[in-house]
N, C-alpha and C. Protein backbone atom coordinates (compact mmCIF):
# COMPACT_ATOMS: atom_id res chain seq x y z
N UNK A 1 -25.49 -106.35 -20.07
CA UNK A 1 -24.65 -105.26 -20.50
C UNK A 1 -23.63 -104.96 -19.39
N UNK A 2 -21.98 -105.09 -19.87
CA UNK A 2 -21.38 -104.41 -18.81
C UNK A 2 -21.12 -103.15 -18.58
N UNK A 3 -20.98 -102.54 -17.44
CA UNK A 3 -21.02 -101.54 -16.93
C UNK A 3 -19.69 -101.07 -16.11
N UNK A 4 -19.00 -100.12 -16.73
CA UNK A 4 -17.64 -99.74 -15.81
C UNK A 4 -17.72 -98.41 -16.29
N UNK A 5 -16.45 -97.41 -15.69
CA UNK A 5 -16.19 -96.02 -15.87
C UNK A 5 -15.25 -96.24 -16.47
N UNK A 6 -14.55 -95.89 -17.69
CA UNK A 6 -13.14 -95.94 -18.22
C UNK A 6 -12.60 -94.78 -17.79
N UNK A 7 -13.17 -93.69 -17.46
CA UNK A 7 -12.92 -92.36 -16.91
C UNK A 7 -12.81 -91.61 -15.98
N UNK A 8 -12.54 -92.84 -14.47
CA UNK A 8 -13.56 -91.95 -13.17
C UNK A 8 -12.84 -90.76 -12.89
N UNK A 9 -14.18 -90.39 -12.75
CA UNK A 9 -14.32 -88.97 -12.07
C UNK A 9 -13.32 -88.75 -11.25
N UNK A 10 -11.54 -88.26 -10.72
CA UNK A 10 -11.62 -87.80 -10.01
C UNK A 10 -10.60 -86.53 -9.65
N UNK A 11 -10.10 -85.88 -8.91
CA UNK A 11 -9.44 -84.20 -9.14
C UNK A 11 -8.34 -84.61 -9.60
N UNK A 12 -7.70 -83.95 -10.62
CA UNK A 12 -6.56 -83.61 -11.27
C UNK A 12 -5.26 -83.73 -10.39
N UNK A 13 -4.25 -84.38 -10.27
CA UNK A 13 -3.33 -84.54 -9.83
C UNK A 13 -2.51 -83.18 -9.79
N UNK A 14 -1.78 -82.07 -9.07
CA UNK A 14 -0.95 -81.41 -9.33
C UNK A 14 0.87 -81.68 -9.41
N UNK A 15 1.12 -81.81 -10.09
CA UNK A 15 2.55 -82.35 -10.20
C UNK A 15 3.47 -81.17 -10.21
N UNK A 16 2.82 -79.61 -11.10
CA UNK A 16 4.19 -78.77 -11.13
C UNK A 16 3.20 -77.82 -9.96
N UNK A 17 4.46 -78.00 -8.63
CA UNK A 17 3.86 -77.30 -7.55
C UNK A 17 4.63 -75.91 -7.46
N UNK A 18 6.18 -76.17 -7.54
CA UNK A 18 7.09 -74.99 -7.54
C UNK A 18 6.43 -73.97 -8.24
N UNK A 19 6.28 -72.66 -7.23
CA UNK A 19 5.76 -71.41 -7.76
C UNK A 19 6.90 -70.26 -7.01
N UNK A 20 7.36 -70.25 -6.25
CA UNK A 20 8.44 -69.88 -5.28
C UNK A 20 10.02 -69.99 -5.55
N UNK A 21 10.60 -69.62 -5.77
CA UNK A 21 12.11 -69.60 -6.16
C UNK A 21 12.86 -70.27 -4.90
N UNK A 22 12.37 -70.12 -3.89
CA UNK A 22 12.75 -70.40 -2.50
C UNK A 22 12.66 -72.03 -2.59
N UNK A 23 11.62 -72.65 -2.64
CA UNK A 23 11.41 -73.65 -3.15
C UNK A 23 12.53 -75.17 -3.25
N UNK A 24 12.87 -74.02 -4.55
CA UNK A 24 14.06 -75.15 -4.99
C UNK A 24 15.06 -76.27 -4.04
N UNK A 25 14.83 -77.39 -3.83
CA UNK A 25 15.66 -77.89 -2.92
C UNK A 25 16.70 -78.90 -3.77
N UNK A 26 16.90 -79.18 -4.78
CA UNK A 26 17.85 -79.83 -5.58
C UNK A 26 18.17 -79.01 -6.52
N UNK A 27 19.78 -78.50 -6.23
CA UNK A 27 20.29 -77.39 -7.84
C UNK A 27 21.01 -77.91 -8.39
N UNK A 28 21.48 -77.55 -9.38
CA UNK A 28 22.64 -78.11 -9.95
C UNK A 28 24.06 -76.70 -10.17
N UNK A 29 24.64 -77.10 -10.25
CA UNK A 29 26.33 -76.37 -10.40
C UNK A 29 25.69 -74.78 -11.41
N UNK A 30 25.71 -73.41 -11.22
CA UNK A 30 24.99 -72.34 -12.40
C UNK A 30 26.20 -73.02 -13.39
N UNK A 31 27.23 -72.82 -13.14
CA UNK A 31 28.32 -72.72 -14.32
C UNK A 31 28.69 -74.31 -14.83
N UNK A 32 27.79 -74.83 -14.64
CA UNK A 32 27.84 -76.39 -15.21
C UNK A 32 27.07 -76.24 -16.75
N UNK A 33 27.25 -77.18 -17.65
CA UNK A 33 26.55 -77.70 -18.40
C UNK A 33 25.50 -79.21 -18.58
N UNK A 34 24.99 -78.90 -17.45
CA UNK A 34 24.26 -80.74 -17.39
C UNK A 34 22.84 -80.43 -17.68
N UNK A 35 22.10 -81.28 -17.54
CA UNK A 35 20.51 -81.25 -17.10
C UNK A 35 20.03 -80.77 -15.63
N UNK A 36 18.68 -80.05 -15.50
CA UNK A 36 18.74 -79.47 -14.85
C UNK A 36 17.95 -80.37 -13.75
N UNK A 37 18.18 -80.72 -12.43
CA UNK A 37 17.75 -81.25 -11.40
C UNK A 37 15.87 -81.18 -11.50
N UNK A 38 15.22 -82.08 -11.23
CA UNK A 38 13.71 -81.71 -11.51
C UNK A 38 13.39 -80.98 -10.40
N UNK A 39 13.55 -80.17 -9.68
CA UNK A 39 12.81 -79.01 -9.14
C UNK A 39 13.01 -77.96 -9.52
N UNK A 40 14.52 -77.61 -10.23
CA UNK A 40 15.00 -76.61 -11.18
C UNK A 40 13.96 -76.62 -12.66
N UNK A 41 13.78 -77.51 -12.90
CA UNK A 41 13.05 -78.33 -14.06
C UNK A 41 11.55 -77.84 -13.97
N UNK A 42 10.86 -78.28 -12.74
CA UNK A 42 9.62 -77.93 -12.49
C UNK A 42 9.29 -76.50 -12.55
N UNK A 43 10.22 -75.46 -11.46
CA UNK A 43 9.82 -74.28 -11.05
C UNK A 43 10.23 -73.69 -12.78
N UNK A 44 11.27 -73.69 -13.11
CA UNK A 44 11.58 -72.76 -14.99
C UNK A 44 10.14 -73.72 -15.74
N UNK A 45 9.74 -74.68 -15.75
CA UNK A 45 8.51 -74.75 -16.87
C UNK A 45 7.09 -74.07 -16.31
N UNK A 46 6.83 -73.80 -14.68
CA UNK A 46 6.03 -73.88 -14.08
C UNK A 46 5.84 -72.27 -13.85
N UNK A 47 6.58 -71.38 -13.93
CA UNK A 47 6.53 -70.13 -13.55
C UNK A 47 7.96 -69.30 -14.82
N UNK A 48 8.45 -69.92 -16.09
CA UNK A 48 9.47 -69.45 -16.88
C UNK A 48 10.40 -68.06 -16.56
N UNK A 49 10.90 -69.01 -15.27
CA UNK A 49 11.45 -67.80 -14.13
C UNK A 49 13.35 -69.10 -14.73
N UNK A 50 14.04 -68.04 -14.06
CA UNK A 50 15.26 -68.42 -13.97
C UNK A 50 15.52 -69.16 -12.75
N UNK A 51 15.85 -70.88 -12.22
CA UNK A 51 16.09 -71.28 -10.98
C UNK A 51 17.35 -70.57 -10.18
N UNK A 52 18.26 -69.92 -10.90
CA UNK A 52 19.26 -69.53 -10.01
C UNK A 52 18.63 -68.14 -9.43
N UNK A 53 18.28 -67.37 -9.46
CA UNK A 53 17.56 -66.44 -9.27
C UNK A 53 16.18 -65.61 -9.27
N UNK A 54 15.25 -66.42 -10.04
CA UNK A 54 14.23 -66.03 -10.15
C UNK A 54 13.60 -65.15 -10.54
N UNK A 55 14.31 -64.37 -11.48
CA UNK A 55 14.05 -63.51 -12.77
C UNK A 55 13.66 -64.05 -13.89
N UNK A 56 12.82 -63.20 -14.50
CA UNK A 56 12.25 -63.86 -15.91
C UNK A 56 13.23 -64.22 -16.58
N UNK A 57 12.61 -64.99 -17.84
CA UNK A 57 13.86 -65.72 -19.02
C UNK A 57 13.44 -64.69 -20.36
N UNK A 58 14.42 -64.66 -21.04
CA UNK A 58 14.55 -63.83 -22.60
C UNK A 58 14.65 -64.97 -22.94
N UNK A 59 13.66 -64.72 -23.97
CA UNK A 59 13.72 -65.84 -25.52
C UNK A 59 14.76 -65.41 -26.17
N UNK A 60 15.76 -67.07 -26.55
CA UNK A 60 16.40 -66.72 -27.25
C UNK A 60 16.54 -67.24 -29.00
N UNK A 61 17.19 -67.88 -29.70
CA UNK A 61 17.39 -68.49 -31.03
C UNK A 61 16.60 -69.72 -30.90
N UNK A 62 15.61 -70.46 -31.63
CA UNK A 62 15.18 -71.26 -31.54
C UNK A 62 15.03 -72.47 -32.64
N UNK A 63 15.28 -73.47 -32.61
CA UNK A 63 15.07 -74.36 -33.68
C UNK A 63 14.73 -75.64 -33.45
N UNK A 64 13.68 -75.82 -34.26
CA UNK A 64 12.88 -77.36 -34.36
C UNK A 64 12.24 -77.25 -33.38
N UNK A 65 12.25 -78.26 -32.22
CA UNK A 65 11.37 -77.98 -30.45
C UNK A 65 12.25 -77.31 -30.05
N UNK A 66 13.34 -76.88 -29.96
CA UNK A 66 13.90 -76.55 -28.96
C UNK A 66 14.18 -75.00 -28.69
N UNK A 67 14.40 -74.30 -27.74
CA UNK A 67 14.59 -72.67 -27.99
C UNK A 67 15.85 -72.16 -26.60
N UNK A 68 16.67 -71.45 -26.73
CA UNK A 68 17.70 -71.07 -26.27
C UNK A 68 16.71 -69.96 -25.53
N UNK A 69 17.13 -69.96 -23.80
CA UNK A 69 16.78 -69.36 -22.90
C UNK A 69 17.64 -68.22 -22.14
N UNK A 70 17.94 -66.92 -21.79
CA UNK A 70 18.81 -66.85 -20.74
C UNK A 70 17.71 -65.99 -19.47
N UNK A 71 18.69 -65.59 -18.68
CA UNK A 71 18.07 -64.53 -17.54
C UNK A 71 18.04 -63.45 -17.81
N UNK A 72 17.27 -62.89 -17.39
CA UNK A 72 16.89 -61.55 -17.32
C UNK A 72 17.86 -60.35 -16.68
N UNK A 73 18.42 -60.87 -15.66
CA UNK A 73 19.22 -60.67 -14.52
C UNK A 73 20.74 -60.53 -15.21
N UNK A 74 21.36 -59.56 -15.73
CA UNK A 74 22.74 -59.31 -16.45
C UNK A 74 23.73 -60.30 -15.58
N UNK A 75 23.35 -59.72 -14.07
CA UNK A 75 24.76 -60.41 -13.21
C UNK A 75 24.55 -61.77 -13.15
N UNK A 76 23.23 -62.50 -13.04
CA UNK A 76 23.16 -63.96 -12.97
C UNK A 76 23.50 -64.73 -14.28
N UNK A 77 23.09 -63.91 -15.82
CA UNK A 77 23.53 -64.73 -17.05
C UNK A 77 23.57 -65.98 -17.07
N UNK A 78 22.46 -66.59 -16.71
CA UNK A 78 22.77 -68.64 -16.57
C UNK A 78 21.89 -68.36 -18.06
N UNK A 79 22.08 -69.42 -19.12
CA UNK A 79 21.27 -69.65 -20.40
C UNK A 79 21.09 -71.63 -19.94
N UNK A 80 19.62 -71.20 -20.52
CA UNK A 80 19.49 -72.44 -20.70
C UNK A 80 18.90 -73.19 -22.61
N UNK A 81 18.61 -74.16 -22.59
CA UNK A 81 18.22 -74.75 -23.85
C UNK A 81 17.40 -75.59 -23.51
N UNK A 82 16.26 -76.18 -24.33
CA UNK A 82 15.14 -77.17 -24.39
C UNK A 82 13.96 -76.69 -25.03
N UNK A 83 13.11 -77.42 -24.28
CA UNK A 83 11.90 -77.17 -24.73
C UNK A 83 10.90 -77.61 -23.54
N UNK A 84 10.20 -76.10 -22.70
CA UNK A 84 9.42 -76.31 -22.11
C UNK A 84 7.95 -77.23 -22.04
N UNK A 85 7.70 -77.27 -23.49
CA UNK A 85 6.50 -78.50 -23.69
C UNK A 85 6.22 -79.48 -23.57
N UNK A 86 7.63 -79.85 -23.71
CA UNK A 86 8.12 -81.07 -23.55
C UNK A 86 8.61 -81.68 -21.74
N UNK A 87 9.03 -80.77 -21.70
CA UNK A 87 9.32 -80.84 -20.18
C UNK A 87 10.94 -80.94 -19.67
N UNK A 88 12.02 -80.97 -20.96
CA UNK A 88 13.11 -81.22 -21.13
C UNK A 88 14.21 -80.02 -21.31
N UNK A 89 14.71 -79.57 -20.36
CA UNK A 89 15.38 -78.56 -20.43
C UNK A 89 16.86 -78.65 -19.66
N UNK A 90 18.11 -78.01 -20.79
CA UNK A 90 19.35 -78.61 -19.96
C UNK A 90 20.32 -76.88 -19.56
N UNK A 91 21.19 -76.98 -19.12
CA UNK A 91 21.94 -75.58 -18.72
C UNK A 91 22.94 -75.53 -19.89
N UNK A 92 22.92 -74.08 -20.49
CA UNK A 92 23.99 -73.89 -20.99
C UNK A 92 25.14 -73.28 -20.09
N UNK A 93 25.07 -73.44 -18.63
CA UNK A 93 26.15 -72.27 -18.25
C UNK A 93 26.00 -71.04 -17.99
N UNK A 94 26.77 -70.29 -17.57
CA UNK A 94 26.63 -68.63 -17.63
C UNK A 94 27.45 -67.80 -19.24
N UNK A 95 27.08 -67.15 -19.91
CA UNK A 95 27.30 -66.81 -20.60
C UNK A 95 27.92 -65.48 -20.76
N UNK A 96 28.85 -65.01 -21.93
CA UNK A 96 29.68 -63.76 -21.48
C UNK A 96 28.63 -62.64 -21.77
N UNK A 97 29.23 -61.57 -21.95
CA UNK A 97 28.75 -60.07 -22.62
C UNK A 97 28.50 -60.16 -23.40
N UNK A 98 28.91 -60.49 -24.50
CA UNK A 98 29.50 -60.67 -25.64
C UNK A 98 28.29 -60.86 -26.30
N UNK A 99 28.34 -62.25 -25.90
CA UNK A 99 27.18 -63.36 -26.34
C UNK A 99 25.66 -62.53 -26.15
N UNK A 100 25.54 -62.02 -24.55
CA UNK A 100 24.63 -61.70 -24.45
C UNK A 100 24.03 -60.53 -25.00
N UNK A 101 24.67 -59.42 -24.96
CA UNK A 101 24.93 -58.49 -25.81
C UNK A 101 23.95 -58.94 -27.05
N UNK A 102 24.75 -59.70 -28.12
CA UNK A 102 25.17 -60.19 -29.25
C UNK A 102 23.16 -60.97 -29.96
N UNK A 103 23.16 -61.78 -28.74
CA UNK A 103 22.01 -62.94 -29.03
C UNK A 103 20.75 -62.28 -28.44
N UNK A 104 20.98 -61.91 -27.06
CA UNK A 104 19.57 -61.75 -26.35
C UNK A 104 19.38 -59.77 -26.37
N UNK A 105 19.78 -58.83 -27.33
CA UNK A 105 20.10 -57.62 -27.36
C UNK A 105 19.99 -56.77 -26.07
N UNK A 106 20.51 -57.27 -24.67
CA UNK A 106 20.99 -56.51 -23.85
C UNK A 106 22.19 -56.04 -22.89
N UNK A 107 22.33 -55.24 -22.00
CA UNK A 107 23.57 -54.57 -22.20
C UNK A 107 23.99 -54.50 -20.63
């Protein structure tokens, strides 16, 4: 009879370490529209804090996987889009009054 572990035993790898806003050592542009650098990436799935500042995120409009994010923080206004489950999340930019006002109901 052979005998192997398909399973060994051993501790869990930690991969999302960012817990700290400070942290962050790769950003990307706030007022850009790209993907977000993976430490920006890590710390927003790992703590659903804002990387430019580190204020919570407001849920925003959501559809299929994906759900529209912004800050908490009026003066910082960065929104983002994705889907944290996934692990895929890109910048919408900073967003006006208007919008914010409008989408995330604050003032």
């Amino acid at each position: 009879m052979l005998s192997f572990n398909l399973f060994p035993k051993s501790k869990p790898r930690k991969f999302n370490t960012f817990n700290r806003h400070e942290d962050i050592a790769e950003r990307t542009d706030p007022t850009s529209r790209v993907t977000l650098s993976r430490d920006e990436n890590l710390y927003l799935c790992n703590t659903r804090c804002c990387p430019d500042c580190g204020n919570k995120l407001l849920p925003g409009p959501c559809g299929g996987c994906s759900q529209n994010m912004a800050c908490s923080n009026i003066e910082c206004a960065s929104e983002f889009n994705g889907s944290i489950g996934f692990g895929w999340l890109e910048r919408n930019g900073k967003i006006s009054a208007e919008r914010y006002r409008t989408i995330y109901g604050r003032e």
